[in-house]
C-alpha atoms as a PDB file:
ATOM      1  CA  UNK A   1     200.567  52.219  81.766  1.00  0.00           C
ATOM      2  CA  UNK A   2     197.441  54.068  80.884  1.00  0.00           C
ATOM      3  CA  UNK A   3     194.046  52.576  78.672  1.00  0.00           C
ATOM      4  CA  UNK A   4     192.410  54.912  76.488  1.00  0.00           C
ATOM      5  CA  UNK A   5     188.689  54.518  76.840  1.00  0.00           C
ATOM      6  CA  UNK A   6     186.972  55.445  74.172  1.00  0.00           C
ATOM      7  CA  UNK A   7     182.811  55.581  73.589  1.00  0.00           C
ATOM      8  CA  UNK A   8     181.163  55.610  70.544  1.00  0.00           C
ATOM      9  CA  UNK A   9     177.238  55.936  70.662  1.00  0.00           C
ATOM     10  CA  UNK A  10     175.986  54.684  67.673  1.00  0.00           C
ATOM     11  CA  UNK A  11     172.805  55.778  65.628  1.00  0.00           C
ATOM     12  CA  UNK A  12     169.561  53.574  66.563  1.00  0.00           C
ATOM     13  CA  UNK A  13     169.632  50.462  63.391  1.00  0.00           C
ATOM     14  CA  UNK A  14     173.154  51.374  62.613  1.00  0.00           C
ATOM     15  CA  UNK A  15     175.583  49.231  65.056  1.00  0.00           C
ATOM     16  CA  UNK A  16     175.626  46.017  62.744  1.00  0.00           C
ATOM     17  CA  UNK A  17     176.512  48.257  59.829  1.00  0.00           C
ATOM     18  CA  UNK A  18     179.015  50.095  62.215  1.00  0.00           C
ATOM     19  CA  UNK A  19     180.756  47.009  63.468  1.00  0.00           C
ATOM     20  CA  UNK A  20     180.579  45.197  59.984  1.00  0.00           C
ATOM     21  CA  UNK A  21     182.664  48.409  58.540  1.00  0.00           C
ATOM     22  CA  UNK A  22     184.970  48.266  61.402  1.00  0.00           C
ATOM     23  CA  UNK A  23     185.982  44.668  61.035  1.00  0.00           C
ATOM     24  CA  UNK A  24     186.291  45.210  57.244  1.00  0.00           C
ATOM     25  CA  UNK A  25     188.308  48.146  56.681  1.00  0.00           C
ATOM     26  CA  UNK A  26     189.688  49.522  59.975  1.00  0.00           C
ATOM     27  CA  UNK A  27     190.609  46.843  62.572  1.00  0.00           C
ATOM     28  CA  UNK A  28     193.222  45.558  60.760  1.00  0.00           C
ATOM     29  CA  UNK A  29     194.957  49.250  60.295  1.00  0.00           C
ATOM     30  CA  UNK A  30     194.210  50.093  63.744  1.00  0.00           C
ATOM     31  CA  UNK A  31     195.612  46.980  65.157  1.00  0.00           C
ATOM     32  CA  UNK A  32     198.929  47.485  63.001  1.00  0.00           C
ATOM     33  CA  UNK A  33     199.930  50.837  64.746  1.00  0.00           C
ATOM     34  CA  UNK A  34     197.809  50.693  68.000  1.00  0.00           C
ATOM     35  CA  UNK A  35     198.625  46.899  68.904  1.00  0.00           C
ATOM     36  CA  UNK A  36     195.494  44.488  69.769  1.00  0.00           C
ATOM     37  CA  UNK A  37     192.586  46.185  71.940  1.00  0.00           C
ATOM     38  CA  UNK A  38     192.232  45.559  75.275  1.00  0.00           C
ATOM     39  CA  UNK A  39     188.743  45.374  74.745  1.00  0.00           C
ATOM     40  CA  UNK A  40     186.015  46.381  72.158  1.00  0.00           C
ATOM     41  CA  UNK A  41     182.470  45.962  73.635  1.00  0.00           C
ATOM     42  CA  UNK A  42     178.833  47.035  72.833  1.00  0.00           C
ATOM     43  CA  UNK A  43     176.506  47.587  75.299  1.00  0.00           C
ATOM     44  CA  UNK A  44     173.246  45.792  76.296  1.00  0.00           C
ATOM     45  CA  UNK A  45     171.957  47.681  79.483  1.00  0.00           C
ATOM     46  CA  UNK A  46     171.971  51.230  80.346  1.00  0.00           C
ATOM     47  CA  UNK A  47     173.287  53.547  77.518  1.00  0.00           C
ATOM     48  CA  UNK A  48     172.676  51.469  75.153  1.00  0.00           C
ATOM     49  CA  UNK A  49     173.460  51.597  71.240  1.00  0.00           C
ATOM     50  CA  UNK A  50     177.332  52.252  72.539  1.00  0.00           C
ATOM     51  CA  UNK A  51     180.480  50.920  71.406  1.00  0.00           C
ATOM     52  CA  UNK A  52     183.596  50.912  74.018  1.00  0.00           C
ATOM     53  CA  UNK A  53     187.333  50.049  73.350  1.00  0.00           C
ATOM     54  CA  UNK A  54     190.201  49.818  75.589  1.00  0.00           C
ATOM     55  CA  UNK A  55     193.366  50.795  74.522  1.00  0.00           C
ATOM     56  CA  UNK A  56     196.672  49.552  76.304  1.00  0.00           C
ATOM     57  CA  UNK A  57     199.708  52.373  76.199  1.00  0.00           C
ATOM     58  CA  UNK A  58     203.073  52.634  78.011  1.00  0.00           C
ATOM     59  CA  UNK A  59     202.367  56.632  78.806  1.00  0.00           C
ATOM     60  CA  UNK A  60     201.017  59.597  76.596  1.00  0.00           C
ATOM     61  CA  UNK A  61     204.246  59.673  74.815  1.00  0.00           C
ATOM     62  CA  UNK A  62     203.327  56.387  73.483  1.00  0.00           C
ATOM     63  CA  UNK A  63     200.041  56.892  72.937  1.00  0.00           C
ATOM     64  CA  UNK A  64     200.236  60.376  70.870  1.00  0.00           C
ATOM     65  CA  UNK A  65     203.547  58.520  69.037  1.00  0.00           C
ATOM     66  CA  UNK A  66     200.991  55.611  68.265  1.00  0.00           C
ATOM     67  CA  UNK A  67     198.159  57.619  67.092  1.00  0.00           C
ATOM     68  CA  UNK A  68     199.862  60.178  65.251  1.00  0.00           C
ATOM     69  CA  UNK A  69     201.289  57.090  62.834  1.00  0.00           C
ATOM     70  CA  UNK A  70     197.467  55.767  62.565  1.00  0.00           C
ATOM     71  CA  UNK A  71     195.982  59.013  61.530  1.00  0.00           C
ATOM     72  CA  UNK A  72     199.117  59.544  58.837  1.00  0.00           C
ATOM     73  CA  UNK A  73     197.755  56.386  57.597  1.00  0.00           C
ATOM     74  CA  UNK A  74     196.045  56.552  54.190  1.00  0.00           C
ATOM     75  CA  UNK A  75     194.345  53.325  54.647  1.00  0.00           C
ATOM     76  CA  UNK A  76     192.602  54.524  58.139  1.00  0.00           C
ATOM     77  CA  UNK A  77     192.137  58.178  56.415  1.00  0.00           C
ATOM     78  CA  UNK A  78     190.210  56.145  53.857  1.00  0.00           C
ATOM     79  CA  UNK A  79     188.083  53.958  56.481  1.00  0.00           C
ATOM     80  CA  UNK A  80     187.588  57.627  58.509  1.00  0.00           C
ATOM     81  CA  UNK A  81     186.024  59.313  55.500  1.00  0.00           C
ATOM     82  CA  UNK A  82     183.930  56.102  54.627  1.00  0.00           C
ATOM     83  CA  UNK A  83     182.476  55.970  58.000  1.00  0.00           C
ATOM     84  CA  UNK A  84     182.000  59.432  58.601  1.00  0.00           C
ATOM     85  CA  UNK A  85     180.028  59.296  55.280  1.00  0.00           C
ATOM     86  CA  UNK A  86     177.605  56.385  56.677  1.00  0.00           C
ATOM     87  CA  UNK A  87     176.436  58.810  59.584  1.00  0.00           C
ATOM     88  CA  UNK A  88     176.636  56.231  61.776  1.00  0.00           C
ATOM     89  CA  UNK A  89     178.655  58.199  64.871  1.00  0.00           C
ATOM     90  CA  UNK A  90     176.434  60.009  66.474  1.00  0.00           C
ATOM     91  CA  UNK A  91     179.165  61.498  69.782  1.00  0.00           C
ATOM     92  CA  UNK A  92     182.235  59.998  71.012  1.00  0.00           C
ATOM     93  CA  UNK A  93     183.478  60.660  74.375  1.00  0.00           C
ATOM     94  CA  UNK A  94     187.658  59.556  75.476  1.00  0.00           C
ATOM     95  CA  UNK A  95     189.085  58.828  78.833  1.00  0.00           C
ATOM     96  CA  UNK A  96     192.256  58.123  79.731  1.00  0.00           C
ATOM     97  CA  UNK A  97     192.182  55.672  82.555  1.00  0.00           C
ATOM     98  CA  UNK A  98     195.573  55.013  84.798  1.00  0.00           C
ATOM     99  CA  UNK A  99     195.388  51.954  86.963  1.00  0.00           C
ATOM    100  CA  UNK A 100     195.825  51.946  91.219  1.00  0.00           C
ATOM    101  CA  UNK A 101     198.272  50.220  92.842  1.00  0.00           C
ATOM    102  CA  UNK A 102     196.211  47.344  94.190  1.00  0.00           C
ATOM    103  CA  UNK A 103     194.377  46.600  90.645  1.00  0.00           C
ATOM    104  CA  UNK A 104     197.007  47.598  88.001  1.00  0.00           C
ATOM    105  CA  UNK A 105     197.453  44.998  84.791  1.00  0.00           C
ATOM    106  CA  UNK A 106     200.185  43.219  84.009  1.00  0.00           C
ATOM    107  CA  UNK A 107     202.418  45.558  81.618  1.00  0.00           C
ATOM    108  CA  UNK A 108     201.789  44.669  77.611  1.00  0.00           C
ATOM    109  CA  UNK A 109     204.499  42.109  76.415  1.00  0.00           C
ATOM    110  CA  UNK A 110     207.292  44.087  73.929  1.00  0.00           C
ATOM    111  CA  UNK A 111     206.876  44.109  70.573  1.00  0.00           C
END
Protein backbone atom coordinates (compact mmCIF):
# COMPACT_ATOMS: atom_id res chain seq x y z
CA UNK A 1 0.00 0.00 0.00
CA UNK A 2 1.30 3.45 -0.59
CA UNK A 3 -0.65 7.19 0.34
CA UNK A 4 -0.13 9.89 -1.97
CA UNK A 5 0.48 13.05 -0.05
CA UNK A 6 -0.33 15.81 -1.68
CA UNK A 7 0.12 19.83 -0.53
CA UNK A 8 -1.60 22.54 -1.82
CA UNK A 9 -0.59 26.09 -0.45
CA UNK A 10 -3.27 28.24 -1.00
CA UNK A 11 -3.28 32.09 -1.79
CA UNK A 12 -3.67 34.33 1.54
CA UNK A 13 -8.05 35.07 1.62
CA UNK A 14 -8.54 32.33 -0.85
CA UNK A 15 -8.89 28.84 1.19
CA UNK A 16 -12.76 29.25 1.89
CA UNK A 17 -13.25 29.95 -1.79
CA UNK A 18 -10.77 27.00 -2.50
CA UNK A 19 -12.47 24.47 -0.31
CA UNK A 20 -16.08 25.76 -1.20
CA UNK A 21 -15.09 24.92 -5.09
CA UNK A 22 -13.69 21.67 -4.09
CA UNK A 23 -16.72 20.37 -2.28
CA UNK A 24 -18.91 21.69 -5.15
CA UNK A 25 -17.52 20.52 -8.26
CA UNK A 26 -14.57 18.15 -7.66
CA UNK A 27 -14.94 15.89 -4.57
CA UNK A 28 -17.54 14.06 -5.86
CA UNK A 29 -15.49 13.22 -9.31
CA UNK A 30 -12.44 12.64 -7.43
CA UNK A 31 -14.00 10.35 -4.98
CA UNK A 32 -15.66 8.28 -7.96
CA UNK A 33 -12.25 7.17 -9.51
CA UNK A 34 -9.80 7.77 -6.55
CA UNK A 35 -12.09 6.11 -3.74
CA UNK A 36 -12.70 8.25 -0.35
CA UNK A 37 -9.51 10.26 0.99
CA UNK A 38 -7.67 9.16 3.65
CA UNK A 39 -7.54 12.50 4.79
CA UNK A 40 -8.06 16.15 3.54
CA UNK A 41 -6.75 18.70 6.12
CA UNK A 42 -5.86 22.47 6.30
CA UNK A 43 -3.40 23.67 8.38
CA UNK A 44 -3.46 25.96 11.48
CA UNK A 45 0.26 26.13 12.71
CA UNK A 46 3.41 26.30 10.85
CA UNK A 47 2.96 26.58 7.00
CA UNK A 48 -0.01 27.77 7.15
CA UNK A 49 -2.67 28.64 4.30
CA UNK A 50 -2.02 24.72 3.18
CA UNK A 51 -4.30 22.12 2.15
CA UNK A 52 -3.11 18.26 2.59
CA UNK A 53 -4.84 15.02 1.30
CA UNK A 54 -4.02 11.49 1.75
CA UNK A 55 -4.59 9.20 -0.80
CA UNK A 56 -4.88 5.31 -0.12
CA UNK A 57 -3.45 3.02 -3.27
CA UNK A 58 -2.65 -0.71 -3.61
CA UNK A 59 0.90 0.20 -5.54
CA UNK A 60 1.80 2.75 -8.40
CA UNK A 61 0.10 0.55 -10.82
CA UNK A 62 -3.01 1.43 -9.08
CA UNK A 63 -2.42 4.69 -8.50
CA UNK A 64 -1.32 5.85 -12.22
CA UNK A 65 -4.47 3.32 -13.40
CA UNK A 66 -6.64 5.51 -10.93
CA UNK A 67 -5.46 8.84 -11.93
CA UNK A 68 -5.15 8.41 -15.47
CA UNK A 69 -9.24 7.63 -15.46
CA UNK A 70 -9.70 11.00 -13.26
CA UNK A 71 -7.78 13.24 -15.52
CA UNK A 72 -9.75 11.55 -18.79
CA UNK A 73 -12.62 12.82 -16.91
CA UNK A 74 -14.48 15.75 -18.50
CA UNK A 75 -16.20 16.63 -15.37
CA UNK A 76 -12.69 16.99 -13.31
CA UNK A 77 -11.12 18.64 -16.68
CA UNK A 78 -13.96 21.10 -16.17
CA UNK A 79 -13.41 21.66 -12.22
CA UNK A 80 -9.32 21.83 -13.23
CA UNK A 81 -9.83 24.70 -15.66
CA UNK A 82 -12.36 26.47 -13.23
CA UNK A 83 -9.95 26.42 -10.46
CA UNK A 84 -6.96 27.12 -12.23
CA UNK A 85 -8.92 30.21 -13.46
CA UNK A 86 -9.67 31.42 -9.68
CA UNK A 87 -5.77 31.67 -9.04
CA UNK A 88 -6.20 30.23 -6.00
CA UNK A 89 -3.07 27.46 -6.16
CA UNK A 90 -0.30 29.09 -5.52
CA UNK A 91 2.50 25.52 -5.50
CA UNK A 92 1.70 22.03 -4.91
CA UNK A 93 4.20 19.66 -3.72
CA UNK A 94 3.39 15.27 -3.90
CA UNK A 95 4.86 12.53 -1.86
CA UNK A 96 4.38 9.20 -2.04
CA UNK A 97 4.51 7.78 1.41
CA UNK A 98 4.93 3.72 1.95
CA UNK A 99 4.20 2.57 5.45
CA UNK A 100 6.95 0.47 7.96
CA UNK A 101 6.36 -2.64 9.20
CA UNK A 102 5.54 -1.74 12.78
CA UNK A 103 2.96 1.23 11.77
CA UNK A 104 1.45 0.05 8.41
CA UNK A 105 -2.65 0.55 7.98
CA UNK A 106 -4.94 -1.87 7.63
CA UNK A 107 -5.24 -2.60 3.69
CA UNK A 108 -8.45 -0.56 2.01
CA UNK A 109 -11.58 -2.91 1.94
CA UNK A 110 -12.30 -4.15 -2.04
CA UNK A 111 -14.45 -2.43 -4.00
Amino acid sequence: MIIDQRTYTIQIGLMRDFLALYAAEGLAVQTEHLGPPLGYYTTEVGDVNQVVHLWRYTDMADRERRRAALEADPRWLAYRRKAAAAGQVLRQCNAILRAVDFAALAPRPAA
